[in-house]
N, C-alpha and C. Protein backbone atom coordinates (compact mmCIF):
# COMPACT_ATOMS: atom_id res chain seq x y z
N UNK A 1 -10.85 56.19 -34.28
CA UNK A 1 -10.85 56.12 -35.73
C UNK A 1 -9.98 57.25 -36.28
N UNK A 2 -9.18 56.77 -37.25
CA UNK A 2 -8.23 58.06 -37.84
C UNK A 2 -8.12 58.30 -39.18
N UNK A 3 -9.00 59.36 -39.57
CA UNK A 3 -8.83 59.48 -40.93
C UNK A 3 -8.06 60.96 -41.42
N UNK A 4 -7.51 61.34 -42.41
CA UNK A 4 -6.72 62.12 -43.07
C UNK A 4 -6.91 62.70 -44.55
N UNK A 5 -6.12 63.86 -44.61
CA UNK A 5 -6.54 64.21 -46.19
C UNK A 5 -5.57 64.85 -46.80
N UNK A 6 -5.16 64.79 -47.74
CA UNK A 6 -4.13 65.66 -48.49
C UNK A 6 -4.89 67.09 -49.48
N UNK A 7 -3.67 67.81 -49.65
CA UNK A 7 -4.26 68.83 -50.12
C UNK A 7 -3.52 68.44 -52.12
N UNK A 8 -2.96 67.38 -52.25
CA UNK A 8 -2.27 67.30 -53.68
C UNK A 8 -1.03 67.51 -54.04
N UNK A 9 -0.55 68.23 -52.87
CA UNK A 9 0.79 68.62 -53.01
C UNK A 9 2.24 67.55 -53.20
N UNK A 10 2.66 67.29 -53.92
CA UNK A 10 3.52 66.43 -54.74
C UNK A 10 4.47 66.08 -53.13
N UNK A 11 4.71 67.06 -52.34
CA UNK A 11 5.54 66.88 -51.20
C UNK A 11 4.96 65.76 -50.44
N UNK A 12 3.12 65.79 -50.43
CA UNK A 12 3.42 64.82 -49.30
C UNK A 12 3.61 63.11 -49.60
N UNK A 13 3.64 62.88 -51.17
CA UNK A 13 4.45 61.56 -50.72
C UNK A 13 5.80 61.60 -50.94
N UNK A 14 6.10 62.68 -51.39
CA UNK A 14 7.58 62.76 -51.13
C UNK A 14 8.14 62.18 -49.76
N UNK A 15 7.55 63.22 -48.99
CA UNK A 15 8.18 62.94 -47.35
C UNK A 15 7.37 61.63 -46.85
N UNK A 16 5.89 62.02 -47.54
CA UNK A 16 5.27 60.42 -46.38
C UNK A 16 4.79 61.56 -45.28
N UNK A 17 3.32 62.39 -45.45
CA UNK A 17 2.87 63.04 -44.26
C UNK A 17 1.18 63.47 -45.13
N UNK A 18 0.20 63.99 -43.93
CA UNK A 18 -1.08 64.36 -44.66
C UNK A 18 -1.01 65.53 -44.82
N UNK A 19 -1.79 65.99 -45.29
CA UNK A 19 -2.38 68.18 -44.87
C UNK A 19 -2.81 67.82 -43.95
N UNK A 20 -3.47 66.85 -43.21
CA UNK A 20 -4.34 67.09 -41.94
C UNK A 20 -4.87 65.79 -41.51
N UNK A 21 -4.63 65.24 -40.51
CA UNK A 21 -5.13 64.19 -39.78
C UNK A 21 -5.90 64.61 -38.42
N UNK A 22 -7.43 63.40 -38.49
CA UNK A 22 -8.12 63.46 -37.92
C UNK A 22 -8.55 61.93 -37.06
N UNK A 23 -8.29 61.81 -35.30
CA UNK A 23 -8.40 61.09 -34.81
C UNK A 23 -9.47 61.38 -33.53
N UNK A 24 -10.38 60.83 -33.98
CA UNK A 24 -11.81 61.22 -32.66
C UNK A 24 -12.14 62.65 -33.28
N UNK A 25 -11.58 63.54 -31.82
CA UNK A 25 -12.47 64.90 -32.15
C UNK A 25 -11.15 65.50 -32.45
N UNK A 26 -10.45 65.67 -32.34
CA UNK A 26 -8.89 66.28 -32.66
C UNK A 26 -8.50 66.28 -34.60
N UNK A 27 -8.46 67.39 -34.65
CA UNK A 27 -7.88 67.46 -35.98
C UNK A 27 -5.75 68.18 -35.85
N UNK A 28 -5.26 67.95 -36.25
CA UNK A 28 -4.18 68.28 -36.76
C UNK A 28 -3.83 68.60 -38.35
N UNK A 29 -3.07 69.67 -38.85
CA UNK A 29 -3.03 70.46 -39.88
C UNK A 29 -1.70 70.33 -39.54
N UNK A 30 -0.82 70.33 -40.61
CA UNK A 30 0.57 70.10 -40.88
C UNK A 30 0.83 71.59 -41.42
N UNK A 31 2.55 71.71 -40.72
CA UNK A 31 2.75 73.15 -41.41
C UNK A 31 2.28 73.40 -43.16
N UNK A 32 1.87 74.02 -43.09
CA UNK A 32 1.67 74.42 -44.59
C UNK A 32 1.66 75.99 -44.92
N UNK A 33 2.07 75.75 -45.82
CA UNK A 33 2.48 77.16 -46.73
C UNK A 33 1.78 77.84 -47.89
N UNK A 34 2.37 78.41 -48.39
CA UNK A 34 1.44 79.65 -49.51
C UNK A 34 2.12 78.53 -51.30
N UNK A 35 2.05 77.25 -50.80
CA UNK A 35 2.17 76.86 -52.27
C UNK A 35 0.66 75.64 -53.31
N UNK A 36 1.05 76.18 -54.56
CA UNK A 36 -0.60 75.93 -55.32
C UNK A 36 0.79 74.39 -56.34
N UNK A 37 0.15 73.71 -55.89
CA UNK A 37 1.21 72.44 -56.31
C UNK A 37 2.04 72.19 -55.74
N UNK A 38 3.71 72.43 -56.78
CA UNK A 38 4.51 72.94 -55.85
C UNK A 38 5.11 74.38 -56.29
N UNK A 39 4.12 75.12 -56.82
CA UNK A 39 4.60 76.08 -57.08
C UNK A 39 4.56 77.52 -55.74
N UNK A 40 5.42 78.53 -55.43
CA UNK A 40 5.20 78.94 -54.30
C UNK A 40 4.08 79.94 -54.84
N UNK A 41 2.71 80.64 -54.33
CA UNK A 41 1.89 81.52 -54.19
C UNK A 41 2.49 83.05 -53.06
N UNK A 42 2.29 84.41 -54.27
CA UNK A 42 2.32 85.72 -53.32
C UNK A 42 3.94 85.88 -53.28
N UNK A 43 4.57 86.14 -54.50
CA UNK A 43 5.61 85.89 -54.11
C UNK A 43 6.27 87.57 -53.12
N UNK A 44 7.31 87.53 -52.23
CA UNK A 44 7.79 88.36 -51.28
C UNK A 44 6.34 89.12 -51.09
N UNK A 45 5.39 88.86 -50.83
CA UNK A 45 3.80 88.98 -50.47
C UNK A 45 3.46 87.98 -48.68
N UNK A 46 3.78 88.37 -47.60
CA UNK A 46 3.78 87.86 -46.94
C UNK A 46 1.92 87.76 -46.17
N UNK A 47 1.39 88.88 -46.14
CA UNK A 47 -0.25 88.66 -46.32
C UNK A 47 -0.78 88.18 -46.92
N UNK A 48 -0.45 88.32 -48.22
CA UNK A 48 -1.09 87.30 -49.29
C UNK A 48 -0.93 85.95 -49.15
N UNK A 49 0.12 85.37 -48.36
CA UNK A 49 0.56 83.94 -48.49
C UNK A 49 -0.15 83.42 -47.43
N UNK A 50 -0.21 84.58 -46.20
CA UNK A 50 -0.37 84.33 -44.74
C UNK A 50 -2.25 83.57 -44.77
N UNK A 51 -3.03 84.68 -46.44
CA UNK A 51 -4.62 84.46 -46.51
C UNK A 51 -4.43 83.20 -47.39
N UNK A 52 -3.70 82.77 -48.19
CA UNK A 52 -3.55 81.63 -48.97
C UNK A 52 -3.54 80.37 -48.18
N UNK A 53 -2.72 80.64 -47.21
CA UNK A 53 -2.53 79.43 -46.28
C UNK A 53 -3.96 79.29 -45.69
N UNK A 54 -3.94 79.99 -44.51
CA UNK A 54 -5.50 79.63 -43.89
C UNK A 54 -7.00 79.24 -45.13
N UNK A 55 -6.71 79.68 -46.03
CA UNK A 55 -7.64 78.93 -47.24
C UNK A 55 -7.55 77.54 -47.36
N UNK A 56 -5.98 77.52 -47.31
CA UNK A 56 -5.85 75.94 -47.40
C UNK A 56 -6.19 75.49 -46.27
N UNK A 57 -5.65 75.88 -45.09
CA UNK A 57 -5.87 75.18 -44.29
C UNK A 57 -7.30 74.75 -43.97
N UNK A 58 -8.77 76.06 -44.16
CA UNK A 58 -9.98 75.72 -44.04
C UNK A 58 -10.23 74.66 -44.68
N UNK A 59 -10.06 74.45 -46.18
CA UNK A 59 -10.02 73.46 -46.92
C UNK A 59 -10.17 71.86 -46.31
N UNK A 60 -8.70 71.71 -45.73
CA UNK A 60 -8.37 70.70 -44.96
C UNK A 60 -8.95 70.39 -44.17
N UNK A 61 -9.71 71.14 -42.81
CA UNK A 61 -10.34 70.93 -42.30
C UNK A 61 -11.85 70.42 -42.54
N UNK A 62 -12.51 71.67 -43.79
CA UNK A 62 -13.56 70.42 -44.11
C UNK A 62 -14.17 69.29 -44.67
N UNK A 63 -12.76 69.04 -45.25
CA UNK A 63 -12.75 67.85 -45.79
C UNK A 63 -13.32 67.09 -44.57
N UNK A 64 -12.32 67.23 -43.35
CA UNK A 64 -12.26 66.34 -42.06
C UNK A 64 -13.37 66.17 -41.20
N UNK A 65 -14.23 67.20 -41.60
CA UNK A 65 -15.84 67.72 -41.09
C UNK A 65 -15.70 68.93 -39.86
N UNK A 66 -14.68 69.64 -40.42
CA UNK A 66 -14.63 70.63 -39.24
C UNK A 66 -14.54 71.89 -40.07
N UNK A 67 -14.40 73.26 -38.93
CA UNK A 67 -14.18 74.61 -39.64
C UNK A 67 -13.01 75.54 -38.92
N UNK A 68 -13.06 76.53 -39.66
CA UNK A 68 -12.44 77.08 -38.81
C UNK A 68 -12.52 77.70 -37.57
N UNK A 69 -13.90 77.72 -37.04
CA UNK A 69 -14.33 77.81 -35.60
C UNK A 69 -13.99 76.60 -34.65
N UNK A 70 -13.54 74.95 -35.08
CA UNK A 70 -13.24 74.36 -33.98
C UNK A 70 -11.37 74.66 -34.04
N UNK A 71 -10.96 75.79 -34.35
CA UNK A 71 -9.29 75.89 -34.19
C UNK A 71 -9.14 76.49 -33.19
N UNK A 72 -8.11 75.85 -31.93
CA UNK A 72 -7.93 76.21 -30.58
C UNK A 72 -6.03 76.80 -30.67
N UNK A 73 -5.83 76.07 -31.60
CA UNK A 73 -4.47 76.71 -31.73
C UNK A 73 -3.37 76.70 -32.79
N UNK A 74 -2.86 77.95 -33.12
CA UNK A 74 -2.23 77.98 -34.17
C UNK A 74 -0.69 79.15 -34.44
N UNK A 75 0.12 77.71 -35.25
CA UNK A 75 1.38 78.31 -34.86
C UNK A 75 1.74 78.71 -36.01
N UNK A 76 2.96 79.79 -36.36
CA UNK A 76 2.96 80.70 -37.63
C UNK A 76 4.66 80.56 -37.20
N UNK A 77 5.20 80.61 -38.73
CA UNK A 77 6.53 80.47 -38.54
C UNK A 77 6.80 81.16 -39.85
N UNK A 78 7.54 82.56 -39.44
CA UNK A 78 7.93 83.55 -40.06
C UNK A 78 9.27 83.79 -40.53
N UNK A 79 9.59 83.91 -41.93
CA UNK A 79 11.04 84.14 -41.66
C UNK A 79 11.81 85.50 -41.62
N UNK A 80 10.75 86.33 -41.35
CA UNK A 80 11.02 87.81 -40.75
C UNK A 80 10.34 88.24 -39.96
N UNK A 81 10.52 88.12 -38.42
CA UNK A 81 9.15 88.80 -37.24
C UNK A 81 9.18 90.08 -37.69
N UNK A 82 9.62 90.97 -38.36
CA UNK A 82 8.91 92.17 -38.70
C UNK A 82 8.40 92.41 -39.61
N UNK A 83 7.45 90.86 -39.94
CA UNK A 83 6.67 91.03 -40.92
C UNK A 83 4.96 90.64 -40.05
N UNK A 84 5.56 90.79 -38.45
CA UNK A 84 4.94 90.21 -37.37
C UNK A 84 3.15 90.69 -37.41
N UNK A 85 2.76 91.96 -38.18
CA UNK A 85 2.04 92.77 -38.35
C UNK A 85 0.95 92.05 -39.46
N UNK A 86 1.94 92.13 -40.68
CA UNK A 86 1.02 91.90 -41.96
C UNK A 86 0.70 90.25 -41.65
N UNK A 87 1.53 89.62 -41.25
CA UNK A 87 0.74 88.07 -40.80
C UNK A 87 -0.04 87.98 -39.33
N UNK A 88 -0.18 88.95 -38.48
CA UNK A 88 -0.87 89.07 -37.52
C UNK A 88 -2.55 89.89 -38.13
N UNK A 89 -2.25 90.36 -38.97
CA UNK A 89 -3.91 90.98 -39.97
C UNK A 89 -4.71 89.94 -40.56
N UNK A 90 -3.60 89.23 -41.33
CA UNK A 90 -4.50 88.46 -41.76
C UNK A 90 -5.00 86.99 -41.10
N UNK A 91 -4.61 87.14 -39.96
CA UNK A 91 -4.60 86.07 -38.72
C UNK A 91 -6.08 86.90 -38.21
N UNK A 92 -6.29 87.92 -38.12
CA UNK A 92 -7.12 88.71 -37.53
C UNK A 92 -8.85 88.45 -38.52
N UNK A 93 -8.24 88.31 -39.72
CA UNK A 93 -9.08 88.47 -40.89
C UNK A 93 -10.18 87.01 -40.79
N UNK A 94 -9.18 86.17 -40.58
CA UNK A 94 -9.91 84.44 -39.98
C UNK A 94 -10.75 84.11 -39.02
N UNK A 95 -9.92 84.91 -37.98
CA UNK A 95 -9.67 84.26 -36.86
C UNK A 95 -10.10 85.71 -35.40
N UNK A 96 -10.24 86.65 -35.65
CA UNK A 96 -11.42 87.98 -34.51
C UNK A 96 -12.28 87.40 -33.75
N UNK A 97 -12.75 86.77 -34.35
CA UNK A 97 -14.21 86.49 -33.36
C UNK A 97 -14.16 84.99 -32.63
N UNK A 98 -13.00 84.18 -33.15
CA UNK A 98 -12.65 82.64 -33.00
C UNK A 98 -11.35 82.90 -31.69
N UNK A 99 -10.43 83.63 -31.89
CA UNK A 99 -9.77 83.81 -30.93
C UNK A 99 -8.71 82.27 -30.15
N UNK A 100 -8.82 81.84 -31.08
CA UNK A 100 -7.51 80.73 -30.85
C UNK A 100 -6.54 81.07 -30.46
N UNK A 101 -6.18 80.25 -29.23
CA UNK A 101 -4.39 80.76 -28.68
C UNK A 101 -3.53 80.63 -30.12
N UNK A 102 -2.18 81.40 -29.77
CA UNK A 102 -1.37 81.65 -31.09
C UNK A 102 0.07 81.61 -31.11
N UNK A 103 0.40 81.21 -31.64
CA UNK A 103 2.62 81.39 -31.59
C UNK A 103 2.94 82.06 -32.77
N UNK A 104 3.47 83.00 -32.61
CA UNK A 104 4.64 83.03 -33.61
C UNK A 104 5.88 83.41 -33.42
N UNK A 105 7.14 82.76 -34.23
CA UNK A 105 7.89 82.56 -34.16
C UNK A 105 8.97 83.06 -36.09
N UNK A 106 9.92 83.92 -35.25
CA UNK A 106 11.32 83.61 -36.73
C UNK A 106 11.75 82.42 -37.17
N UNK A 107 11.99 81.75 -37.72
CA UNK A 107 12.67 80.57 -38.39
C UNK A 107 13.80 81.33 -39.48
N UNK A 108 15.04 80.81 -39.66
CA UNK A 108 15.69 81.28 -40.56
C UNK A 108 15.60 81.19 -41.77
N UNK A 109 15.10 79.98 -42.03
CA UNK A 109 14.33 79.95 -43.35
C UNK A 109 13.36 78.90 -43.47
N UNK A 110 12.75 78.44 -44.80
CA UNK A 110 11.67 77.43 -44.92
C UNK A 110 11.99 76.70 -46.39
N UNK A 111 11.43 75.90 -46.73
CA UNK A 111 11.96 74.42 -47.70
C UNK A 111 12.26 75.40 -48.92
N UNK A 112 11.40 76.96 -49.27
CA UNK A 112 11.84 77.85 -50.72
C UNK A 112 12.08 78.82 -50.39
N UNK A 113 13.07 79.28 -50.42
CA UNK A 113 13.30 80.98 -50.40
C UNK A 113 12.04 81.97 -50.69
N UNK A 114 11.14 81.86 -51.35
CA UNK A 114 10.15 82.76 -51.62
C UNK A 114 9.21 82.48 -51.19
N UNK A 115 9.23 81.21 -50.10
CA UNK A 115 8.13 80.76 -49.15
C UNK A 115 8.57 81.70 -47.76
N UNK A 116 7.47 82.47 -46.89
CA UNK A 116 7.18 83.85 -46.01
C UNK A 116 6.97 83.19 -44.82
N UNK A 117 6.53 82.23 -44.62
CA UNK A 117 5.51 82.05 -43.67
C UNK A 117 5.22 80.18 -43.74
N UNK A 118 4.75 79.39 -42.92
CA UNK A 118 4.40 78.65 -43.05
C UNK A 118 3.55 77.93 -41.65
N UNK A 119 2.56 78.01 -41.41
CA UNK A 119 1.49 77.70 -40.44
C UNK A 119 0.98 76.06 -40.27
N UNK A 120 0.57 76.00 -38.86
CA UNK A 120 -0.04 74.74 -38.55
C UNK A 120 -1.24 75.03 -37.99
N UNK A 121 -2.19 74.22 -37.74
CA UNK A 121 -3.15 74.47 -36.64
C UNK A 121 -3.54 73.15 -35.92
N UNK A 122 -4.07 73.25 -34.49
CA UNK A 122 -4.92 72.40 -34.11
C UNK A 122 -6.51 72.62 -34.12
N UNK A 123 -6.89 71.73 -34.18
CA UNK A 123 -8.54 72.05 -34.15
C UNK A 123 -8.88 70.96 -33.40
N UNK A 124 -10.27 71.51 -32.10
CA UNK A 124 -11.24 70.10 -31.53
C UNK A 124 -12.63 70.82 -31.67
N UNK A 125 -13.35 69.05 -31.91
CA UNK A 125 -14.48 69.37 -32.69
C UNK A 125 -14.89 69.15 -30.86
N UNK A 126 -16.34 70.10 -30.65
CA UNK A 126 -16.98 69.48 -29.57
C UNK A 126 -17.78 68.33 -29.66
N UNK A 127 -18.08 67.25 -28.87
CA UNK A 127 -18.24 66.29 -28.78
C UNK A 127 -19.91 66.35 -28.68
């Protein structure tokens, strides 16, 4: 069974994608970013965007009936690794005691210039 949820964001029927699809126990979270519409959130604020996101992303998830304790893995796409710190804190701030494998990665840039950061996650629910 596969169900899904959006977070409102005008993009996703733009492109045609969810905030987060859910098939069995597997959830998937689409990159998402530090934006409230489509406006960008935290601007040159890369912590701030980094705690904005995982908000959303919890969001998404419980819509789906999950939390942020079933997230096993999550990828962060930065467009400055020496900002590798302030988005590794607030990764810390979520996520200490949950301990999900992790990526991050530079990207040269992302869909707005004043967008920092933009994250995915996986999540499995136990059965």
């Amino acid at each position: 069974m596969r169900t899904q949820t959006g977070s409102g964001s005008p993009w996703e029927d733009i492109v045609g994608y969810s905030r987060a699809v859910r098939v069995g126990n597997i959830i998937e979270v689409a990159g998402t970013t530090a934006t409230d519409g489509d406006l960008p959130v935290g601007k040159g604020d890369v912590y701030l965007q980094t705690k904005f996101i995982f908000t959303k992303i919890e969001k998404a998830l419980e819509q789906l009936g999950a939390s942020l304790k079933d997230v096993v893995r999550t990828r962060m796409y930065v467009t400055n690794i020496a900002d590798w710190e302030k988005v590794g804190k607030a990764h810390a701030e979520f996520f200490a005691a949950i301990k999900p494998v992790a990526t991050m990665v530079e990207v040269s840039r992302l869909i707005n210039d004043d967008l920092l950061v933009e994250i995915e996650v996986t999540a499995v629910l136990e059965q």
